[in-house]
C-alpha atoms as a PDB file:
ATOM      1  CA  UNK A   1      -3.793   8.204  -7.560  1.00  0.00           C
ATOM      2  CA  UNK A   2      -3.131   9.973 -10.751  1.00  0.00           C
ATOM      3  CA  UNK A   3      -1.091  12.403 -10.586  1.00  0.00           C
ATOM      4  CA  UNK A   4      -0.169  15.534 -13.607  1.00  0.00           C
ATOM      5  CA  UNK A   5       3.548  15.939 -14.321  1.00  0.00           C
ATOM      6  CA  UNK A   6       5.767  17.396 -16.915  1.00  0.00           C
ATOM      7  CA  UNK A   7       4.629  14.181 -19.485  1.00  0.00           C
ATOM      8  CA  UNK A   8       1.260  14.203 -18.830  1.00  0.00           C
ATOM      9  CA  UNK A   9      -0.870  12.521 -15.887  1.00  0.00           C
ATOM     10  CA  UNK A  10       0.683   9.242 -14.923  1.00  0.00           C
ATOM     11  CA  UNK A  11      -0.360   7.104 -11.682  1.00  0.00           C
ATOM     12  CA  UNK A  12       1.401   7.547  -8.736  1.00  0.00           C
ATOM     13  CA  UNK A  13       1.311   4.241  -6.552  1.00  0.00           C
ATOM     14  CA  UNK A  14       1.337   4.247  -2.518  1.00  0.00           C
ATOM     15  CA  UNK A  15       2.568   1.581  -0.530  1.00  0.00           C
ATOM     16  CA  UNK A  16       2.300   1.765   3.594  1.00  0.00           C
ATOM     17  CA  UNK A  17       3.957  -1.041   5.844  1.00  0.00           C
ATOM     18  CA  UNK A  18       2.075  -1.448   8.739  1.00  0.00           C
ATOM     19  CA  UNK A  19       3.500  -4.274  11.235  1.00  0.00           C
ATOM     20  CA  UNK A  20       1.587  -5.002  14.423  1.00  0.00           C
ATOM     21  CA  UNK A  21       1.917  -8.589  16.799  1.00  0.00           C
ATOM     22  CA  UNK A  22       0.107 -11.560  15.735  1.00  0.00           C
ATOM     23  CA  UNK A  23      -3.756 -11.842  16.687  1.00  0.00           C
ATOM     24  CA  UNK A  24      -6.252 -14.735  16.747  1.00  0.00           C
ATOM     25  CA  UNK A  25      -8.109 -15.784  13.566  1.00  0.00           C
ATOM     26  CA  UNK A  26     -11.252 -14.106  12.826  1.00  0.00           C
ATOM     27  CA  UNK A  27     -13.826 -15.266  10.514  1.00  0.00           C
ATOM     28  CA  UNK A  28     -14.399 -12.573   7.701  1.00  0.00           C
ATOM     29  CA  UNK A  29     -18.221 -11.781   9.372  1.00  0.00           C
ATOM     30  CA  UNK A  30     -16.478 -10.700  12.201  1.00  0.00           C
ATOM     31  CA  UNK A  31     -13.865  -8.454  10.813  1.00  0.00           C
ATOM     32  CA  UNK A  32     -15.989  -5.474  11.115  1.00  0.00           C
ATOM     33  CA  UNK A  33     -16.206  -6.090  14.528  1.00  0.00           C
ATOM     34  CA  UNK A  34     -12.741  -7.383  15.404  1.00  0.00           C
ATOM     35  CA  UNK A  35     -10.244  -4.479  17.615  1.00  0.00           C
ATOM     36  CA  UNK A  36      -6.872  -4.947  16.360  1.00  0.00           C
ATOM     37  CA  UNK A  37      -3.654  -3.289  18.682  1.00  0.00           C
ATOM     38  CA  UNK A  38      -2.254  -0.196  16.336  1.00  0.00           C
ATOM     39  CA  UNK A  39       0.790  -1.344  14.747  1.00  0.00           C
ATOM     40  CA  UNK A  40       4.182  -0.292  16.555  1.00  0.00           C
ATOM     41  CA  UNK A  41       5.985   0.726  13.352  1.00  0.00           C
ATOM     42  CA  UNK A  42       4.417   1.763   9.804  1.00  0.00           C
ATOM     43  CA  UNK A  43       6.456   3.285   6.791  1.00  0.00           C
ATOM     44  CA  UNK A  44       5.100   4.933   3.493  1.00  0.00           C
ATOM     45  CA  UNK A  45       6.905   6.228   0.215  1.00  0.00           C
ATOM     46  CA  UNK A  46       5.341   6.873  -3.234  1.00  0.00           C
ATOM     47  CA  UNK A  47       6.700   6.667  -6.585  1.00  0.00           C
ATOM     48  CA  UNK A  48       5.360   7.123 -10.106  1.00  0.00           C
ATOM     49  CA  UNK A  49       6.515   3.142 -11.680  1.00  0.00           C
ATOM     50  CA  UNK A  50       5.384   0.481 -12.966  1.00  0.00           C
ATOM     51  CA  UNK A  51       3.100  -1.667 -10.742  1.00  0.00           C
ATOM     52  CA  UNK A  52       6.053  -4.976 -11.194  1.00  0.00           C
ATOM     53  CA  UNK A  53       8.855  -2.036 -10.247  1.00  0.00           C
ATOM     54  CA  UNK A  54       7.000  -1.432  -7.216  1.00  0.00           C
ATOM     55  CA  UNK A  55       6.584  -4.781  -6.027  1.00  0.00           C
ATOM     56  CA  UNK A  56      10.318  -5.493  -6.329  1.00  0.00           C
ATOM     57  CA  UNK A  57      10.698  -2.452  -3.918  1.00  0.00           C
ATOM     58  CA  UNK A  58       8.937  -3.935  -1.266  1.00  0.00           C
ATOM     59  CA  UNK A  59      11.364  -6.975  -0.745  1.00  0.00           C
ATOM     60  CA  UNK A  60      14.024  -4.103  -0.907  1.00  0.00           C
ATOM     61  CA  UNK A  61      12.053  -2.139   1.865  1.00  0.00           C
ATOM     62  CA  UNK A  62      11.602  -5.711   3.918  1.00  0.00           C
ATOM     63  CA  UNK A  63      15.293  -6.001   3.791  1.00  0.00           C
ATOM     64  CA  UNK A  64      16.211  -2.576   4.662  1.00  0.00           C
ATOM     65  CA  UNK A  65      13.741  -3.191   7.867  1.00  0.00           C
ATOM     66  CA  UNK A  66      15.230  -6.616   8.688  1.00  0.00           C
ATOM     67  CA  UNK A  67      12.271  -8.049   7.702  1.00  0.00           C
ATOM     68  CA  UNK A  68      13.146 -10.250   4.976  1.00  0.00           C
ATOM     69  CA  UNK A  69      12.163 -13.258   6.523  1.00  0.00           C
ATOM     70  CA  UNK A  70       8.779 -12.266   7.332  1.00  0.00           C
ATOM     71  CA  UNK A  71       6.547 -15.187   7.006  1.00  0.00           C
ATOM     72  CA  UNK A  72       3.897 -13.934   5.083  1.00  0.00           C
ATOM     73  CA  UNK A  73       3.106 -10.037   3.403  1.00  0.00           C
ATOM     74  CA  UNK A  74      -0.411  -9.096   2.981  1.00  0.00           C
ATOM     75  CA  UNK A  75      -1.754  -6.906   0.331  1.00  0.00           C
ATOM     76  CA  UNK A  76      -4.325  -4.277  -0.200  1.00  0.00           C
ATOM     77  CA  UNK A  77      -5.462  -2.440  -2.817  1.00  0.00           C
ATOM     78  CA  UNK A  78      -7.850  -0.020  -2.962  1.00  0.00           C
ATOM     79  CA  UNK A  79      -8.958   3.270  -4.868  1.00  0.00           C
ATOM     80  CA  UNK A  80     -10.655   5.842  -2.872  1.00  0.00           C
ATOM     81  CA  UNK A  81     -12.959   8.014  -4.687  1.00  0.00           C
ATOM     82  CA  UNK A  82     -13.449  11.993  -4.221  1.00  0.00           C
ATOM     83  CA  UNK A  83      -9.956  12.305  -3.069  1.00  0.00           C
ATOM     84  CA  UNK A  84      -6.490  13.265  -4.526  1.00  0.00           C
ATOM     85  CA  UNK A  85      -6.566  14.010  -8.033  1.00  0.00           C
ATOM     86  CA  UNK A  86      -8.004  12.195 -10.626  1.00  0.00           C
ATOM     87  CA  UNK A  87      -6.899  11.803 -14.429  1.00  0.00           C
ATOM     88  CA  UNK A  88      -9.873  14.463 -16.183  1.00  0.00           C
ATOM     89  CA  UNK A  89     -12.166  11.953 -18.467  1.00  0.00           C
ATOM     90  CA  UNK A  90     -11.127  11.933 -21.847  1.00  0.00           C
ATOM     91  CA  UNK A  91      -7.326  12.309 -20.646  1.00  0.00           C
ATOM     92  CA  UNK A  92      -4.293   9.796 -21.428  1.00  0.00           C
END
């Protein structure tokens, strides 16, 4: 998300925790299909950094959750388009 500040529009990067017990394996056809329970805790923050300054803060945030010996971390990115604002075309 891109975000106008004081120096200009600069990208504003959002991270979300989600943590939810273990399920069986699914292929990836049946994904769409699958139910998965809603995760019993999920935490959020924002910050306008570097994309290698925000990936250090998520083994901070694991730590700080007692979660630093979490097996494995999954990761999703994704842009949605038509909401938040967007950097105008043309714009640096």
């Amino acid at each position: 998300m891109h975000v106008n500040t004081v120096d200009g529009w600069r990208e504003m990067r959002i991270s979300v925790f989600a943590k939810r017990e273990p399920t069986s394996a699914a292929e990836p056809a049946q994904w769409g299909e699958r139910v998965l329970e809603q995760p019993g805790c999920r935490v959020a923050w924002a910050a306008i950094a570097a994309s290698h300054v925000i990936g250090a803060s998520w083994r901070k945030m694991l730590k700080h959750l007692g979660l630093e010996d979490t097996p494995r971390l999954s990761v999703l990115g994704m842009e949605r388009g038509g909401s938040g604002m967007r950097r105008p075309s043309g714009s640096r």
